[in-house]
C-alpha atoms as a PDB file:
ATOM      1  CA  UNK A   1      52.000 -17.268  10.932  1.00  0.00           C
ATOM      2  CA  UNK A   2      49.656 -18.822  13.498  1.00  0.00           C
ATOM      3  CA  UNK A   3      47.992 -16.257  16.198  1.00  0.00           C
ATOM      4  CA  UNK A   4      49.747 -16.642  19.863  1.00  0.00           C
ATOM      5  CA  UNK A   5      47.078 -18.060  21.966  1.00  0.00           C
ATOM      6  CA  UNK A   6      46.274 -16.757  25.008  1.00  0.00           C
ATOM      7  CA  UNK A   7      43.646 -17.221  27.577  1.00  0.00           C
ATOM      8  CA  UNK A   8      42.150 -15.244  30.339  1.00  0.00           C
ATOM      9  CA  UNK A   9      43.903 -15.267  33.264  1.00  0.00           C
ATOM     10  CA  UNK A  10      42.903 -14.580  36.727  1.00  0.00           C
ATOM     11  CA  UNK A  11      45.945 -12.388  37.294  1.00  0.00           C
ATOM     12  CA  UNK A  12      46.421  -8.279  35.843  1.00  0.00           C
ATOM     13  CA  UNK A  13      49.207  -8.785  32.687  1.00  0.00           C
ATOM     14  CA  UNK A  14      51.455  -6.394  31.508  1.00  0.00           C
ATOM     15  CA  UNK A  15      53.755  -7.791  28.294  1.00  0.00           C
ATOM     16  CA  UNK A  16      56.418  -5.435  27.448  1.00  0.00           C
ATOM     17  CA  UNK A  17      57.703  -5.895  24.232  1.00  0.00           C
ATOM     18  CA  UNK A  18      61.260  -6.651  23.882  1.00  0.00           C
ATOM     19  CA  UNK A  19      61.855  -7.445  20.066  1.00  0.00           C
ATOM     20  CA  UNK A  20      59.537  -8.438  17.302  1.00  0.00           C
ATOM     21  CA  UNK A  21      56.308  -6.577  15.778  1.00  0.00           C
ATOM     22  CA  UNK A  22      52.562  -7.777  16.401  1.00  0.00           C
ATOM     23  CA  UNK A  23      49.071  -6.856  16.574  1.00  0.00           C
ATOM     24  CA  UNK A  24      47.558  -7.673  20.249  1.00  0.00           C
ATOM     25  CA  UNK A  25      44.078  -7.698  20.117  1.00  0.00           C
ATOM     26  CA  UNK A  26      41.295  -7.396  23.025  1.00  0.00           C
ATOM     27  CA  UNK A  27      37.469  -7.098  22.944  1.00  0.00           C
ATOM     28  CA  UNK A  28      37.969  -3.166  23.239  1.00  0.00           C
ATOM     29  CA  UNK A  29      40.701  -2.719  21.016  1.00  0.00           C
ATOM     30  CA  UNK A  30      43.712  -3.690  18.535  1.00  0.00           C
ATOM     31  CA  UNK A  31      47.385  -1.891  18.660  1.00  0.00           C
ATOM     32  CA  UNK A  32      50.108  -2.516  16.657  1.00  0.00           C
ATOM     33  CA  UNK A  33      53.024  -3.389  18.946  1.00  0.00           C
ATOM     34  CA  UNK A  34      57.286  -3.493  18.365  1.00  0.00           C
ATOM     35  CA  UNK A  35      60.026  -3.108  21.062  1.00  0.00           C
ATOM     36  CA  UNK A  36      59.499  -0.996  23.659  1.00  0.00           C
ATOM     37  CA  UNK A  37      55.768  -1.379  23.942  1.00  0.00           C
ATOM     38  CA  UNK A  38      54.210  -1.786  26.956  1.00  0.00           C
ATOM     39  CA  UNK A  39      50.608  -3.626  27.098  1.00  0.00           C
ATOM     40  CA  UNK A  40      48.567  -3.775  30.041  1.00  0.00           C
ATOM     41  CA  UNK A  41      45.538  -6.386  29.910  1.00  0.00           C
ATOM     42  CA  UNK A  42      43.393  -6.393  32.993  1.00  0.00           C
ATOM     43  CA  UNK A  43      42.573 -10.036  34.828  1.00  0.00           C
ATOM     44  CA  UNK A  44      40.137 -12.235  33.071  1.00  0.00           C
ATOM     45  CA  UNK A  45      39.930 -10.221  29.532  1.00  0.00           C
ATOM     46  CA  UNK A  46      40.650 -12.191  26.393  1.00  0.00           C
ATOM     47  CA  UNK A  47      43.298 -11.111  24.303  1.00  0.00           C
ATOM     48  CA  UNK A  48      46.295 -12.860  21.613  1.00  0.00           C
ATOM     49  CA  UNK A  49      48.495 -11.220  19.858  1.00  0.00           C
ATOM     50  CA  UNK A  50      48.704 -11.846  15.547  1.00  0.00           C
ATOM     51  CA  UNK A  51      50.138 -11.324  12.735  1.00  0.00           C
ATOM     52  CA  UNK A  52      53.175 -11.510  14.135  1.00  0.00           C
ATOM     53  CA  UNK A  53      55.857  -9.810  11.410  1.00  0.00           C
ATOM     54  CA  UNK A  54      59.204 -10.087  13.493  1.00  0.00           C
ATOM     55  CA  UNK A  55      60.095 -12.899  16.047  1.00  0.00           C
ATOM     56  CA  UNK A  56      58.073 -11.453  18.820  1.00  0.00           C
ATOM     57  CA  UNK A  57      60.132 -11.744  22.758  1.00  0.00           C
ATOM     58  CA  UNK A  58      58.159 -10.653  25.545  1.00  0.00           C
ATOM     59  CA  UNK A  59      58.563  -9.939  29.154  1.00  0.00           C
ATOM     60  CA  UNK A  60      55.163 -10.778  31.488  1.00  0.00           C
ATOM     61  CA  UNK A  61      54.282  -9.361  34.663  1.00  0.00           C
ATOM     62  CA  UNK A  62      51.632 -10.783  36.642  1.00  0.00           C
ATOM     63  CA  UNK A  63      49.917  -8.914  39.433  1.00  0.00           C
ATOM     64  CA  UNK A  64      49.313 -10.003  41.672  1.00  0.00           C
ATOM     65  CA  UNK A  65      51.588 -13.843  41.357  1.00  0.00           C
ATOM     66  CA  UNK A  66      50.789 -15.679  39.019  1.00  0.00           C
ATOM     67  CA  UNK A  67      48.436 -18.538  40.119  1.00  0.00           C
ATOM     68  CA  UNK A  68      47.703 -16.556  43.209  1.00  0.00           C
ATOM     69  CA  UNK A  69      43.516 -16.035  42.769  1.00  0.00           C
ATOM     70  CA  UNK A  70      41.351 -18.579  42.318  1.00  0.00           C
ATOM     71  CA  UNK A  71      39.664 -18.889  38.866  1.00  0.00           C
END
């Protein structure tokens, strides 16, 4: 399966994982992820998730609004 892309953004993210199994990976670090996780990526750090085993469903937070700081 193709890696989720995802880039930067200029917002704090927190993905909570609410079915499905992944790796997320960042410059600092890889986790293996399935429901229940909670991920927090800070603003502006690159990250995707991959090899995505399971249908993966999550639930984004932005802090602060999404959109709200300029890039």
């Amino acid at each position: 399966m193709e890696p989720a892309r995802q880039s930067p953004h200029t917002e704090d993210e927190i993905y909570v994982v609410t079915a499905g199994r992944a790796r997320i990976v960042t410059p600092d670090a890889t986790a293996d992820v399935g429901p229940g996780a909670v991920v927090f990526v800070p603003a502006g750090e690159e990250h995707r998730f991959t090899d995505v085993t399971e249908d993966l469903a999550l639930l984004v937070v932005f802090g602060p609004a999404y959109g709200s700081r300029a890039r």
